[in-house]
PDBML (XML) file of the C-alpha atoms, coordinates in Angstrom:
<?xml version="1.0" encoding="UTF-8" ?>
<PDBx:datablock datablockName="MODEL"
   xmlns:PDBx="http://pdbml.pdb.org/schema/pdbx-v50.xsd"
   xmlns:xsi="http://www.w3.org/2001/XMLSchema-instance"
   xsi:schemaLocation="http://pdbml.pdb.org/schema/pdbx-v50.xsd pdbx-v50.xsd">
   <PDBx:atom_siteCategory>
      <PDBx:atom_site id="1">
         <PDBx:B_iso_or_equiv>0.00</PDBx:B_iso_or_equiv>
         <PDBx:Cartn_x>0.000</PDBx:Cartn_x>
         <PDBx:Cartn_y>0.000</PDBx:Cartn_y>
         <PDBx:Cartn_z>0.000</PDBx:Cartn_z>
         <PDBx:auth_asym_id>A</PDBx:auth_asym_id>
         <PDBx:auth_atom_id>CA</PDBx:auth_atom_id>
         <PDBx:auth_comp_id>UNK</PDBx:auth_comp_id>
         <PDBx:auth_seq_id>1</PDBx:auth_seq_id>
         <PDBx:group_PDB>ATOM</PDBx:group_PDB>
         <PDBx:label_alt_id xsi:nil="true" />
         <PDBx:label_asym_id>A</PDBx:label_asym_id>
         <PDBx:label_atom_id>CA</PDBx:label_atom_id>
         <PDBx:label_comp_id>UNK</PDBx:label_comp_id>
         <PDBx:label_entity_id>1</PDBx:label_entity_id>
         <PDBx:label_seq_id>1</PDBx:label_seq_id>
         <PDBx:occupancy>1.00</PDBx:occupancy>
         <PDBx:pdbx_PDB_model_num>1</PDBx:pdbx_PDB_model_num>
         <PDBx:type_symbol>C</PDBx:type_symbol>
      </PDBx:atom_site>
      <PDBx:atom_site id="2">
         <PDBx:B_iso_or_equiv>0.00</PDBx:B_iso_or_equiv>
         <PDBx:Cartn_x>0.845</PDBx:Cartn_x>
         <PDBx:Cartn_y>3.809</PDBx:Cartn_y>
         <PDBx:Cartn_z>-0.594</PDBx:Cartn_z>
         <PDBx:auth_asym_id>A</PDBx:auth_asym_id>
         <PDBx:auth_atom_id>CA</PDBx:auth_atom_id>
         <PDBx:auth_comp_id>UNK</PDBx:auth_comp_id>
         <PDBx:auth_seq_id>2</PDBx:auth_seq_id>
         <PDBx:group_PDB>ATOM</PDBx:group_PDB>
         <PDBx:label_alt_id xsi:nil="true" />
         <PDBx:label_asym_id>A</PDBx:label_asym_id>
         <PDBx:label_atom_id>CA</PDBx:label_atom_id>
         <PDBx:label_comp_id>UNK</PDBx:label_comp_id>
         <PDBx:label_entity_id>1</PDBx:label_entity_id>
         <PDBx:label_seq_id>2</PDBx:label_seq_id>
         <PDBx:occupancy>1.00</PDBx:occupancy>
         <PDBx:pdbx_PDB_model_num>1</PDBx:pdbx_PDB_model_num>
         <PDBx:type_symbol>C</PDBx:type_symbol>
      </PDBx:atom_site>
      <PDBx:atom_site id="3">
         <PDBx:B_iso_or_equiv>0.00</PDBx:B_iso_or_equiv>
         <PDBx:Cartn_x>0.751</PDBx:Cartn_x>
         <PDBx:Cartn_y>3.930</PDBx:Cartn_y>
         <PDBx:Cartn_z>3.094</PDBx:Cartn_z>
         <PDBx:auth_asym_id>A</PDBx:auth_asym_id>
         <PDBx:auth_atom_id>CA</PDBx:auth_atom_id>
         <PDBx:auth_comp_id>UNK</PDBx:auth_comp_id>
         <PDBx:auth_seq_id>3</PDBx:auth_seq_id>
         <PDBx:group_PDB>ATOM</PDBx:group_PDB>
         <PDBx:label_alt_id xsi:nil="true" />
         <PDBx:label_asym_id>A</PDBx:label_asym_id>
         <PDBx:label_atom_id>CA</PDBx:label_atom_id>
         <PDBx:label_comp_id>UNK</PDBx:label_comp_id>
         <PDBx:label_entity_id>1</PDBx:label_entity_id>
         <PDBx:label_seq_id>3</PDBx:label_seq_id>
         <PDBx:occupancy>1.00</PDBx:occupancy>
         <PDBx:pdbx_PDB_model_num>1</PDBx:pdbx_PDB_model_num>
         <PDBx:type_symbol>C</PDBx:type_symbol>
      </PDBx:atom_site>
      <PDBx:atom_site id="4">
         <PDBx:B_iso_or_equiv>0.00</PDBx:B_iso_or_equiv>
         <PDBx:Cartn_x>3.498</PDBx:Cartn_x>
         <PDBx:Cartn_y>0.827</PDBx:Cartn_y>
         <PDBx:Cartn_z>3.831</PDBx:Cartn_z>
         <PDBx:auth_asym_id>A</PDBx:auth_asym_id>
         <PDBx:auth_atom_id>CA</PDBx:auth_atom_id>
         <PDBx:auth_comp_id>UNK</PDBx:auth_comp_id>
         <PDBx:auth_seq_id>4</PDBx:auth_seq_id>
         <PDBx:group_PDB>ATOM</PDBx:group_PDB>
         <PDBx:label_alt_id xsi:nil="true" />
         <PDBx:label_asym_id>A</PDBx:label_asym_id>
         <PDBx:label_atom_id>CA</PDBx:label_atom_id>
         <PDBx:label_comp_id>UNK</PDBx:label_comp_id>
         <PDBx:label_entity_id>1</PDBx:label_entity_id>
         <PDBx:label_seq_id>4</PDBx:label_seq_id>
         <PDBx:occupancy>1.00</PDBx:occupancy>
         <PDBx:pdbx_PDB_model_num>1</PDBx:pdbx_PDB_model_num>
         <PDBx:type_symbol>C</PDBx:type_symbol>
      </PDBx:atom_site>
      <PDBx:atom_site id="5">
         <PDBx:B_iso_or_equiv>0.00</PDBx:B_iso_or_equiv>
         <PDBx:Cartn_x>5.706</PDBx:Cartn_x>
         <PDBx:Cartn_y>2.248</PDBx:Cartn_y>
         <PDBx:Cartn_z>0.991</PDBx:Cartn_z>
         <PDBx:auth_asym_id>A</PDBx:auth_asym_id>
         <PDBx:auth_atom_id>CA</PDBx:auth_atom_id>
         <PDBx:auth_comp_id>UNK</PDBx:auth_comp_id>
         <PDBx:auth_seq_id>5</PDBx:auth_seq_id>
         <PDBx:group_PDB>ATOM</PDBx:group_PDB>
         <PDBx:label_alt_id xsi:nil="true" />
         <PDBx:label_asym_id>A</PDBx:label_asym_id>
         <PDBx:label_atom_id>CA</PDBx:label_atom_id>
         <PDBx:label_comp_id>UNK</PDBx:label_comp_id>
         <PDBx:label_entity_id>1</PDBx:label_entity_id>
         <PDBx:label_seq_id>5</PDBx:label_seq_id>
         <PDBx:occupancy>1.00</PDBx:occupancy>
         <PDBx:pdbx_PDB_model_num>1</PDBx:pdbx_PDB_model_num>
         <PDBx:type_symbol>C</PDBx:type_symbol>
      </PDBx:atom_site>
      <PDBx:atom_site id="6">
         <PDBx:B_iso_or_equiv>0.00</PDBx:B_iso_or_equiv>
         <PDBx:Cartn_x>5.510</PDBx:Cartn_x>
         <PDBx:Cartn_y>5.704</PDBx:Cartn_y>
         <PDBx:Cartn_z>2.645</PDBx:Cartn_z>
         <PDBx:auth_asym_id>A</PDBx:auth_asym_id>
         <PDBx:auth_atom_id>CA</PDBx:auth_atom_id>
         <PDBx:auth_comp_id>UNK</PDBx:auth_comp_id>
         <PDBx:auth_seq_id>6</PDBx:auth_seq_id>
         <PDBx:group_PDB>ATOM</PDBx:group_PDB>
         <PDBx:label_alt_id xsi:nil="true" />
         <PDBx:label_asym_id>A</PDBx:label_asym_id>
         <PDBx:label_atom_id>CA</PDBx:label_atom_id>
         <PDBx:label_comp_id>UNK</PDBx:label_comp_id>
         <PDBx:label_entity_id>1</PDBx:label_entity_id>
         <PDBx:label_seq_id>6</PDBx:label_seq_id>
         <PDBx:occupancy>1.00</PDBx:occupancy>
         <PDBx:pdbx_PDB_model_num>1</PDBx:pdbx_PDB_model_num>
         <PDBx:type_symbol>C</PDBx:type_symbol>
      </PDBx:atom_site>
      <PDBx:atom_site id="7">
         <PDBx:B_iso_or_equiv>0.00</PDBx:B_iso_or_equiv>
         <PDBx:Cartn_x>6.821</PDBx:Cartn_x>
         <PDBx:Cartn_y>4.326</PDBx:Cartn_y>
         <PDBx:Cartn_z>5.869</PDBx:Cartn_z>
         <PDBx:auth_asym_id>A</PDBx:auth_asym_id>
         <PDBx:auth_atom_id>CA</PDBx:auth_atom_id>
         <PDBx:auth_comp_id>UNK</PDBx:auth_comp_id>
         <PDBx:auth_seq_id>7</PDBx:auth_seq_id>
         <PDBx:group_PDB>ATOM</PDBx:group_PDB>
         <PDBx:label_alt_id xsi:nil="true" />
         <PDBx:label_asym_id>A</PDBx:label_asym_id>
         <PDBx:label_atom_id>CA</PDBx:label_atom_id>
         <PDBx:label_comp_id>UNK</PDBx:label_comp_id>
         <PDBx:label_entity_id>1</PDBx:label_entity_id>
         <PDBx:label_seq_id>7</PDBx:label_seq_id>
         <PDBx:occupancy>1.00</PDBx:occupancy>
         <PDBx:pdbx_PDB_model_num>1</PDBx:pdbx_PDB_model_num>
         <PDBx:type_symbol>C</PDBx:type_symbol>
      </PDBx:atom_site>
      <PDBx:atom_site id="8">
         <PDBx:B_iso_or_equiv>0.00</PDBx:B_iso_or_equiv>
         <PDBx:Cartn_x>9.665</PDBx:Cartn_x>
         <PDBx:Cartn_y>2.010</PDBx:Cartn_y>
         <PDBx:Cartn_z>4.756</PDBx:Cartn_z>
         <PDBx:auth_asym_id>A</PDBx:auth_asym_id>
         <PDBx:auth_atom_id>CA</PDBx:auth_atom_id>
         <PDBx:auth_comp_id>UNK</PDBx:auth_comp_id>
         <PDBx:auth_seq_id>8</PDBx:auth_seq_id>
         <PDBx:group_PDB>ATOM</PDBx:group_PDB>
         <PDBx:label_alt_id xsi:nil="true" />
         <PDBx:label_asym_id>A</PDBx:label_asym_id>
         <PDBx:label_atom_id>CA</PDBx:label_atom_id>
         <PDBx:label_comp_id>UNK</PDBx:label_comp_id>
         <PDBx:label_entity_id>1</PDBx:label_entity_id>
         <PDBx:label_seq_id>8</PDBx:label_seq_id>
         <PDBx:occupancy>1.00</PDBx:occupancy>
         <PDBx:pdbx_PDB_model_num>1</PDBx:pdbx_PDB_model_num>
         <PDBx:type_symbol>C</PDBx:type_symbol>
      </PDBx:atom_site>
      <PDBx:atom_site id="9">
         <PDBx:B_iso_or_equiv>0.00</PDBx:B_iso_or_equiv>
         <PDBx:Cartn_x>10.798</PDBx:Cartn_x>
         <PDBx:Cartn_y>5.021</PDBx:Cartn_y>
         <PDBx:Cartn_z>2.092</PDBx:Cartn_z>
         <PDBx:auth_asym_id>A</PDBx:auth_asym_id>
         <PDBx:auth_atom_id>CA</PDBx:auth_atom_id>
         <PDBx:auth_comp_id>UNK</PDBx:auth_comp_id>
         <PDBx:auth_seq_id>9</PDBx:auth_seq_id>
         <PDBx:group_PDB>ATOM</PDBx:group_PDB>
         <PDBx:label_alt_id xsi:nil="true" />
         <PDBx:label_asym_id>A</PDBx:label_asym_id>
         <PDBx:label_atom_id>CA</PDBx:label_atom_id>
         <PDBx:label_comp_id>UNK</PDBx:label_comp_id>
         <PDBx:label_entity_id>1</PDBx:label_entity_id>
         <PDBx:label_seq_id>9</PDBx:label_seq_id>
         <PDBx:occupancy>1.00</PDBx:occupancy>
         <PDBx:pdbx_PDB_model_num>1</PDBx:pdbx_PDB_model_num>
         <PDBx:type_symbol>C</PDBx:type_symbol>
      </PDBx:atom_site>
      <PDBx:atom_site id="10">
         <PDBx:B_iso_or_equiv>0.00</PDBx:B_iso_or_equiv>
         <PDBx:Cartn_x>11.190</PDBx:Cartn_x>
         <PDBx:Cartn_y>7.177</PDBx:Cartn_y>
         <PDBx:Cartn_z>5.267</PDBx:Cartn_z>
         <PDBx:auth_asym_id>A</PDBx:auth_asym_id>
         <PDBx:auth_atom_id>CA</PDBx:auth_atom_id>
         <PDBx:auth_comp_id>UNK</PDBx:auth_comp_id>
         <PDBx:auth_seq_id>10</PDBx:auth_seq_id>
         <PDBx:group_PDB>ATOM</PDBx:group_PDB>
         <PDBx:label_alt_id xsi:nil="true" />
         <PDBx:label_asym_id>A</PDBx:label_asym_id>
         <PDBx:label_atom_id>CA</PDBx:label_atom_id>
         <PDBx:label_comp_id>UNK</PDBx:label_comp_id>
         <PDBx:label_entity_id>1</PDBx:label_entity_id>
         <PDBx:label_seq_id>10</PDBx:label_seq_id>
         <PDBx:occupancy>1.00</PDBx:occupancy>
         <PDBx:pdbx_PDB_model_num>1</PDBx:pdbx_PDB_model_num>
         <PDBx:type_symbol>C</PDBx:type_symbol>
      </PDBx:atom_site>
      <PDBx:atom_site id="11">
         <PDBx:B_iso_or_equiv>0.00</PDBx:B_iso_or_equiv>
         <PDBx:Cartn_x>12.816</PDBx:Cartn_x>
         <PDBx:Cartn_y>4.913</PDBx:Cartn_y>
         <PDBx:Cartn_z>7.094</PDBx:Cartn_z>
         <PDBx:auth_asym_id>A</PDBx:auth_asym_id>
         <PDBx:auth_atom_id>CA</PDBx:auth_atom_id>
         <PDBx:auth_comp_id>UNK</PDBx:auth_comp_id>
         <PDBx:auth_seq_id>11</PDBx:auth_seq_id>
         <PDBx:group_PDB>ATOM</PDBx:group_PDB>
         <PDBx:label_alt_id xsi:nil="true" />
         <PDBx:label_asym_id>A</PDBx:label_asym_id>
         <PDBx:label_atom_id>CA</PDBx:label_atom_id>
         <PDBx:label_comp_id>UNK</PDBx:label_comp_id>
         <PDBx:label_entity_id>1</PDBx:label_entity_id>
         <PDBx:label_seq_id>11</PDBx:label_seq_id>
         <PDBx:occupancy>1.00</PDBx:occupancy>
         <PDBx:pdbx_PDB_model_num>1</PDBx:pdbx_PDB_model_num>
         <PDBx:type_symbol>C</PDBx:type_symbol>
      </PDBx:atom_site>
      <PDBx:atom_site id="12">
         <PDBx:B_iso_or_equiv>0.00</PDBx:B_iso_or_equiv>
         <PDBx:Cartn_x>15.163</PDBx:Cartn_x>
         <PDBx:Cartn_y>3.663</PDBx:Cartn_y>
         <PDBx:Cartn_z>4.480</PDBx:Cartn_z>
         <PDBx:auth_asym_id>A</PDBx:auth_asym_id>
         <PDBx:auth_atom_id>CA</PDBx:auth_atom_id>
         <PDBx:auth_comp_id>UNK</PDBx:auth_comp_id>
         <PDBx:auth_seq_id>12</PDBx:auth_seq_id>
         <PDBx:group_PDB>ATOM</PDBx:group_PDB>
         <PDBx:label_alt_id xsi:nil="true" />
         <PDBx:label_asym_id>A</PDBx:label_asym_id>
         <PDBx:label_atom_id>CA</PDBx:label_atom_id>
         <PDBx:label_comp_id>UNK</PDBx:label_comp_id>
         <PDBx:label_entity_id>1</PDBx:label_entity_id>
         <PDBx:label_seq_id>12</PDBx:label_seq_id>
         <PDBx:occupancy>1.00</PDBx:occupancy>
         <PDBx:pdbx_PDB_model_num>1</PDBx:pdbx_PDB_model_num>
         <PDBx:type_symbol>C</PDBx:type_symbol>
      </PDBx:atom_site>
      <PDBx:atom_site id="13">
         <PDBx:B_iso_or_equiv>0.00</PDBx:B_iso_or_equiv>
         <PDBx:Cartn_x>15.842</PDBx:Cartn_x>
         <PDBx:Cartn_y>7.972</PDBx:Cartn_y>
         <PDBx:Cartn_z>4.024</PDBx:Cartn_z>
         <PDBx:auth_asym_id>A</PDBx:auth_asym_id>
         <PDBx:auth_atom_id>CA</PDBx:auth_atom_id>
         <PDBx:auth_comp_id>UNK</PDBx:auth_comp_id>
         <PDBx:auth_seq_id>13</PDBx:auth_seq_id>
         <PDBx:group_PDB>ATOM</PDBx:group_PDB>
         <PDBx:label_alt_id xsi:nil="true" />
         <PDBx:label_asym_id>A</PDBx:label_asym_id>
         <PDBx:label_atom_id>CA</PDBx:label_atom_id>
         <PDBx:label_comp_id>UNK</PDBx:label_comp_id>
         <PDBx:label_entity_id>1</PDBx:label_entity_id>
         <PDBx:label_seq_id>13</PDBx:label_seq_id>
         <PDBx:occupancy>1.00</PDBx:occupancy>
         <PDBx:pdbx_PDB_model_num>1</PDBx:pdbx_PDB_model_num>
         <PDBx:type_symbol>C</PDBx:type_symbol>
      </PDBx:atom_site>
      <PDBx:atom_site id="14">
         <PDBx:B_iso_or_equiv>0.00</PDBx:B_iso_or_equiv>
         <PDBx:Cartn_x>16.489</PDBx:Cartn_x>
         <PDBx:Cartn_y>8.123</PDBx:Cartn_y>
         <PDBx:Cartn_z>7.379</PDBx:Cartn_z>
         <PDBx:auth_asym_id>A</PDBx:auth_asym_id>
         <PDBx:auth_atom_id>CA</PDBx:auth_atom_id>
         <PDBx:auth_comp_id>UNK</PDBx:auth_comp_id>
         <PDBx:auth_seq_id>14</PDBx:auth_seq_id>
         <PDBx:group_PDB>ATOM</PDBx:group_PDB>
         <PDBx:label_alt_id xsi:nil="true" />
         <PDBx:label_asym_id>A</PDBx:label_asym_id>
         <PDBx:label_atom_id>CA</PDBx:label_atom_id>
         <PDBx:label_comp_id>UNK</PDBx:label_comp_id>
         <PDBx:label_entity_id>1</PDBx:label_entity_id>
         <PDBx:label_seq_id>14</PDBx:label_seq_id>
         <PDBx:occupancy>1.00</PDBx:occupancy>
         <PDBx:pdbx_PDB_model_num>1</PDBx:pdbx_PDB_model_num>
         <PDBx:type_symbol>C</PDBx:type_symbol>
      </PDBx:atom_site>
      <PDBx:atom_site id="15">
         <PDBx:B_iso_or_equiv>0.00</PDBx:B_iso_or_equiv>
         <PDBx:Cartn_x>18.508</PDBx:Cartn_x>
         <PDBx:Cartn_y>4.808</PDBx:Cartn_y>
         <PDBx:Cartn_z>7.560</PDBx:Cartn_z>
         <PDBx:auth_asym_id>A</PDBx:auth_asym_id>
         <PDBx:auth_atom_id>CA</PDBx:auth_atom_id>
         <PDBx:auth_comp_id>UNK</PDBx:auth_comp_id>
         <PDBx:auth_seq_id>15</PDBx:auth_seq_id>
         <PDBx:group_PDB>ATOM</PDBx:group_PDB>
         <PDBx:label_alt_id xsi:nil="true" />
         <PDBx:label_asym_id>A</PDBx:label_asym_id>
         <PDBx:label_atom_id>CA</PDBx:label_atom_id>
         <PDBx:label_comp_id>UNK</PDBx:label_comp_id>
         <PDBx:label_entity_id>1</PDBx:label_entity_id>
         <PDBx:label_seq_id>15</PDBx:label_seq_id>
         <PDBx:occupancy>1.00</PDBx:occupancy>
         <PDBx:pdbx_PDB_model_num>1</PDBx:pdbx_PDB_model_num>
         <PDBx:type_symbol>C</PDBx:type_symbol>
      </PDBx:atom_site>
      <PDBx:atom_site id="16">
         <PDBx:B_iso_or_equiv>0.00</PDBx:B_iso_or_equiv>
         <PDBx:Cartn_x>20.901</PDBx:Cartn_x>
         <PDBx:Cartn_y>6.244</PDBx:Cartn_y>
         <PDBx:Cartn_z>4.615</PDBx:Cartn_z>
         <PDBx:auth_asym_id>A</PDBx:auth_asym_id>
         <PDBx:auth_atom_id>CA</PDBx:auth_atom_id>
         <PDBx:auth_comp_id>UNK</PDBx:auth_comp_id>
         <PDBx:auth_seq_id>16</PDBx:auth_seq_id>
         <PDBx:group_PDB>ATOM</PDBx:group_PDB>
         <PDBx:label_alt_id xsi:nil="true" />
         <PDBx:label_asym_id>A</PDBx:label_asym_id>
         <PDBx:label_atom_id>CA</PDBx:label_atom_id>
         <PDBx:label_comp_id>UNK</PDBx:label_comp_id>
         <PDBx:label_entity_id>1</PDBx:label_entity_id>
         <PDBx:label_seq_id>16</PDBx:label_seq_id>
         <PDBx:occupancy>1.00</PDBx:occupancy>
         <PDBx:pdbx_PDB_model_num>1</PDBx:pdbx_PDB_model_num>
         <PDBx:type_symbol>C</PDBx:type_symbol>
      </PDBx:atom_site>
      <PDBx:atom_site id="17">
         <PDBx:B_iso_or_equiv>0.00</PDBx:B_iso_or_equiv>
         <PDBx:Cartn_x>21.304</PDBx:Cartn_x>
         <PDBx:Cartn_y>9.803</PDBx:Cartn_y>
         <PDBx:Cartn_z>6.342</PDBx:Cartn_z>
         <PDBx:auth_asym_id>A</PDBx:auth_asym_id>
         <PDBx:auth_atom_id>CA</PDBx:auth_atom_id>
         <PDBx:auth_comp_id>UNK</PDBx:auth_comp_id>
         <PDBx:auth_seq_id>17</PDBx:auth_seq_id>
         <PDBx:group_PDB>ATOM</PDBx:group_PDB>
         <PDBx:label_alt_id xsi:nil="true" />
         <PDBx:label_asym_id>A</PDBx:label_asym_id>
         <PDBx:label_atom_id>CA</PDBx:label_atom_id>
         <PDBx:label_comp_id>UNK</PDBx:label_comp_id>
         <PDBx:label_entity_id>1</PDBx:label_entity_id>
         <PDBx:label_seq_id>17</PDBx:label_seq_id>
         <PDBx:occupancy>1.00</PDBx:occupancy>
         <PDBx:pdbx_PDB_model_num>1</PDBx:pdbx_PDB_model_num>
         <PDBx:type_symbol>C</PDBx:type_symbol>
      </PDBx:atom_site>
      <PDBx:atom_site id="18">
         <PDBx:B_iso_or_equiv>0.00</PDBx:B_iso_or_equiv>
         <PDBx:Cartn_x>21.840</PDBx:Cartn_x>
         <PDBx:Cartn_y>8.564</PDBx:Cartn_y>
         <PDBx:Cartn_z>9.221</PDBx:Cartn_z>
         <PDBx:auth_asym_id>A</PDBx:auth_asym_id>
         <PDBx:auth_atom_id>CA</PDBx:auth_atom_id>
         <PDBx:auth_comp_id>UNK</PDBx:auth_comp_id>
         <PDBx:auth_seq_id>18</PDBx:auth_seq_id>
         <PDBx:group_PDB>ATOM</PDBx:group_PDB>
         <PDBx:label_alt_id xsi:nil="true" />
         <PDBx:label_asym_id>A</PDBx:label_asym_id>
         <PDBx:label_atom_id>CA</PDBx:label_atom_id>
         <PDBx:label_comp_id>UNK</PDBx:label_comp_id>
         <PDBx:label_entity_id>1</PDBx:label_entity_id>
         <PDBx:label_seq_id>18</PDBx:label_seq_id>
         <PDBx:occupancy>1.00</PDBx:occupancy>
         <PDBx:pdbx_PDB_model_num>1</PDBx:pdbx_PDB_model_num>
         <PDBx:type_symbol>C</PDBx:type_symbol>
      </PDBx:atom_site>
      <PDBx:atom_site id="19">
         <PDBx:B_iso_or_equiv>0.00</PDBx:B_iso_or_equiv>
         <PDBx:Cartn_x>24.639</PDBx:Cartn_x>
         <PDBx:Cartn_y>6.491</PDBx:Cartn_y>
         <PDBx:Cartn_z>7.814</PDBx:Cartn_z>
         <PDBx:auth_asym_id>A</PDBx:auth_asym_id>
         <PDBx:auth_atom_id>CA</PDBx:auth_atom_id>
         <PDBx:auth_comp_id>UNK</PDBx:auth_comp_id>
         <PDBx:auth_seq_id>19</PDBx:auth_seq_id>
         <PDBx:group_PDB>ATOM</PDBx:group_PDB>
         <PDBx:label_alt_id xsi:nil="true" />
         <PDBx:label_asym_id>A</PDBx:label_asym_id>
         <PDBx:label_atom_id>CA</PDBx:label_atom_id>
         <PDBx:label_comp_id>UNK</PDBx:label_comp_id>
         <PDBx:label_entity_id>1</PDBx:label_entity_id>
         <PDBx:label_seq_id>19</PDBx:label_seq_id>
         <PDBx:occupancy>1.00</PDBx:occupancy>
         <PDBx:pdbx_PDB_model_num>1</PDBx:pdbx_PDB_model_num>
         <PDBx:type_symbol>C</PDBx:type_symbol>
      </PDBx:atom_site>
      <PDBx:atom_site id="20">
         <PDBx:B_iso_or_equiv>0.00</PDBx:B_iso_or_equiv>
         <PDBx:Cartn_x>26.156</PDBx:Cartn_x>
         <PDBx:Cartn_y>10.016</PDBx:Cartn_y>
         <PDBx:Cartn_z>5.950</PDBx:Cartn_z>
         <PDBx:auth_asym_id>A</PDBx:auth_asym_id>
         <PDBx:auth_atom_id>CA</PDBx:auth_atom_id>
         <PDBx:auth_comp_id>UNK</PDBx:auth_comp_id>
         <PDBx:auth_seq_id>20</PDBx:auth_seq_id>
         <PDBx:group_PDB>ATOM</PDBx:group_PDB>
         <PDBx:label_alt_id xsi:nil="true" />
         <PDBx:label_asym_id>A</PDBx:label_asym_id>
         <PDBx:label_atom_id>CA</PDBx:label_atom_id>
         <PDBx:label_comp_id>UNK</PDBx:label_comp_id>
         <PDBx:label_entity_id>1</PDBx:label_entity_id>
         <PDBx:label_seq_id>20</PDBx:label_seq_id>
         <PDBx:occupancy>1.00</PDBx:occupancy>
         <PDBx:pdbx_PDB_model_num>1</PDBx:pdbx_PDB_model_num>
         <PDBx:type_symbol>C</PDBx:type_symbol>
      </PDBx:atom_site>
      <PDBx:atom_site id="21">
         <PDBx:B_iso_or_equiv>0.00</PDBx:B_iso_or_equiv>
         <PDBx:Cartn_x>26.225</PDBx:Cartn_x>
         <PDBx:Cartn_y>11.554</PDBx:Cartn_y>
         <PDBx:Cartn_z>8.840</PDBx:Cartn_z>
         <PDBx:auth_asym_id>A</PDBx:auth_asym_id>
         <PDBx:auth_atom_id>CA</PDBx:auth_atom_id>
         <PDBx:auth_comp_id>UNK</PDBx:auth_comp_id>
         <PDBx:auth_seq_id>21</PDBx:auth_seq_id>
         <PDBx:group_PDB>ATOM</PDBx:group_PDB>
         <PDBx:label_alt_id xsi:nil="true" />
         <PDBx:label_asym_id>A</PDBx:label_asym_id>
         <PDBx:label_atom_id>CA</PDBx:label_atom_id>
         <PDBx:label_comp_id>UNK</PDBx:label_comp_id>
         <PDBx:label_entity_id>1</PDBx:label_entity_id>
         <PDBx:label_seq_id>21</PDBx:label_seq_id>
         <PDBx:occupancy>1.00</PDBx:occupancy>
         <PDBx:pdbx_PDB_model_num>1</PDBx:pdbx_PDB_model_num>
         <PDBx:type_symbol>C</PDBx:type_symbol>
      </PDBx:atom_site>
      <PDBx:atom_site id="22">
         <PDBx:B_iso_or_equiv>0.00</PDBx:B_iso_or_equiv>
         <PDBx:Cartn_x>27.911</PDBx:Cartn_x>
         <PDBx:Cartn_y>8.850</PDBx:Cartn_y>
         <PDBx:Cartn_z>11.147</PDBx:Cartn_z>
         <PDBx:auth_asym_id>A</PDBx:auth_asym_id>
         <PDBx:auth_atom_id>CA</PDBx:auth_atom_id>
         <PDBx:auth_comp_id>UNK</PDBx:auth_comp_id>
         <PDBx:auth_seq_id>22</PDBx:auth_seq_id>
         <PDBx:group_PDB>ATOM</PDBx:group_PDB>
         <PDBx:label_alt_id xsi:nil="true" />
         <PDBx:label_asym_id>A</PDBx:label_asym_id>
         <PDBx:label_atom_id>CA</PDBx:label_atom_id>
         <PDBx:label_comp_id>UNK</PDBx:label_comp_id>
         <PDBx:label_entity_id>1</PDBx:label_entity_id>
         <PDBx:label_seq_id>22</PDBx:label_seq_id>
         <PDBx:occupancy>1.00</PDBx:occupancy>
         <PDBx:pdbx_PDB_model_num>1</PDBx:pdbx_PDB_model_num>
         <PDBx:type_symbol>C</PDBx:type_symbol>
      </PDBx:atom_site>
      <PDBx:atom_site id="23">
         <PDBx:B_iso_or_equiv>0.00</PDBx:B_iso_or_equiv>
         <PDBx:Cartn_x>30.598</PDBx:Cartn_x>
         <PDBx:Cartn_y>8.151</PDBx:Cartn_y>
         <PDBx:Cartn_z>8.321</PDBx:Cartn_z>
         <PDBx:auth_asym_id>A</PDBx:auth_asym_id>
         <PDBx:auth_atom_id>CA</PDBx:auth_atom_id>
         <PDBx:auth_comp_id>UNK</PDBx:auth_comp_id>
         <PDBx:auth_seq_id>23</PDBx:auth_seq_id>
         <PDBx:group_PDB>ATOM</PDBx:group_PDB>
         <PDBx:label_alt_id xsi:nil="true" />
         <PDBx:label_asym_id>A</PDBx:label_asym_id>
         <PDBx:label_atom_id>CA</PDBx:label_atom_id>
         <PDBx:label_comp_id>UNK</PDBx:label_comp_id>
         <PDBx:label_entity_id>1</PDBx:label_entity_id>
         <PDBx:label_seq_id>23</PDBx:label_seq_id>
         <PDBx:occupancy>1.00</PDBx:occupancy>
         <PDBx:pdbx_PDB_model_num>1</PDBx:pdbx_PDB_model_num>
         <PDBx:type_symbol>C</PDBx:type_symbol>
      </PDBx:atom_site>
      <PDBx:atom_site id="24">
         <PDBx:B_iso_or_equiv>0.00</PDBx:B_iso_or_equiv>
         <PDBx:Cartn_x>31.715</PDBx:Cartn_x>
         <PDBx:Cartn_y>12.048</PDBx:Cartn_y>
         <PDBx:Cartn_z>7.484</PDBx:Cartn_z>
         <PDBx:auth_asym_id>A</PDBx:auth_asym_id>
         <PDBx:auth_atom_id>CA</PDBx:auth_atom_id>
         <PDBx:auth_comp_id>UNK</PDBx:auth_comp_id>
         <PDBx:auth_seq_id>24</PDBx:auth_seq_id>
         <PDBx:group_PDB>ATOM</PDBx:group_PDB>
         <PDBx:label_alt_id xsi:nil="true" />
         <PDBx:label_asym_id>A</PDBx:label_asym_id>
         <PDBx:label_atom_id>CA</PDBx:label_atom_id>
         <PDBx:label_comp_id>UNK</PDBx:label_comp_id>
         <PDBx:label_entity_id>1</PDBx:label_entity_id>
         <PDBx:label_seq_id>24</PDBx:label_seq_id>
         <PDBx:occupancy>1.00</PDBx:occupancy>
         <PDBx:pdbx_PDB_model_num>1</PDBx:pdbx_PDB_model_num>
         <PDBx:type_symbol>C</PDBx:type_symbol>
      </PDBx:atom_site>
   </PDBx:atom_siteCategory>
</PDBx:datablock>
């Protein structure tokens, strides 16, 4: 659903800036 991709797109965003900002 629109509603399930929503949520696992945000967290996978979140996931990958969260790894940016850890590394640099």
């Amino acid at each position: 659903s629109y509603t399930c991709e929503t949520i696992l797109l945000s967290v996978l965003n979140w996931l990958h800036l969260f790894a940016t900002v850890a590394w640099i």
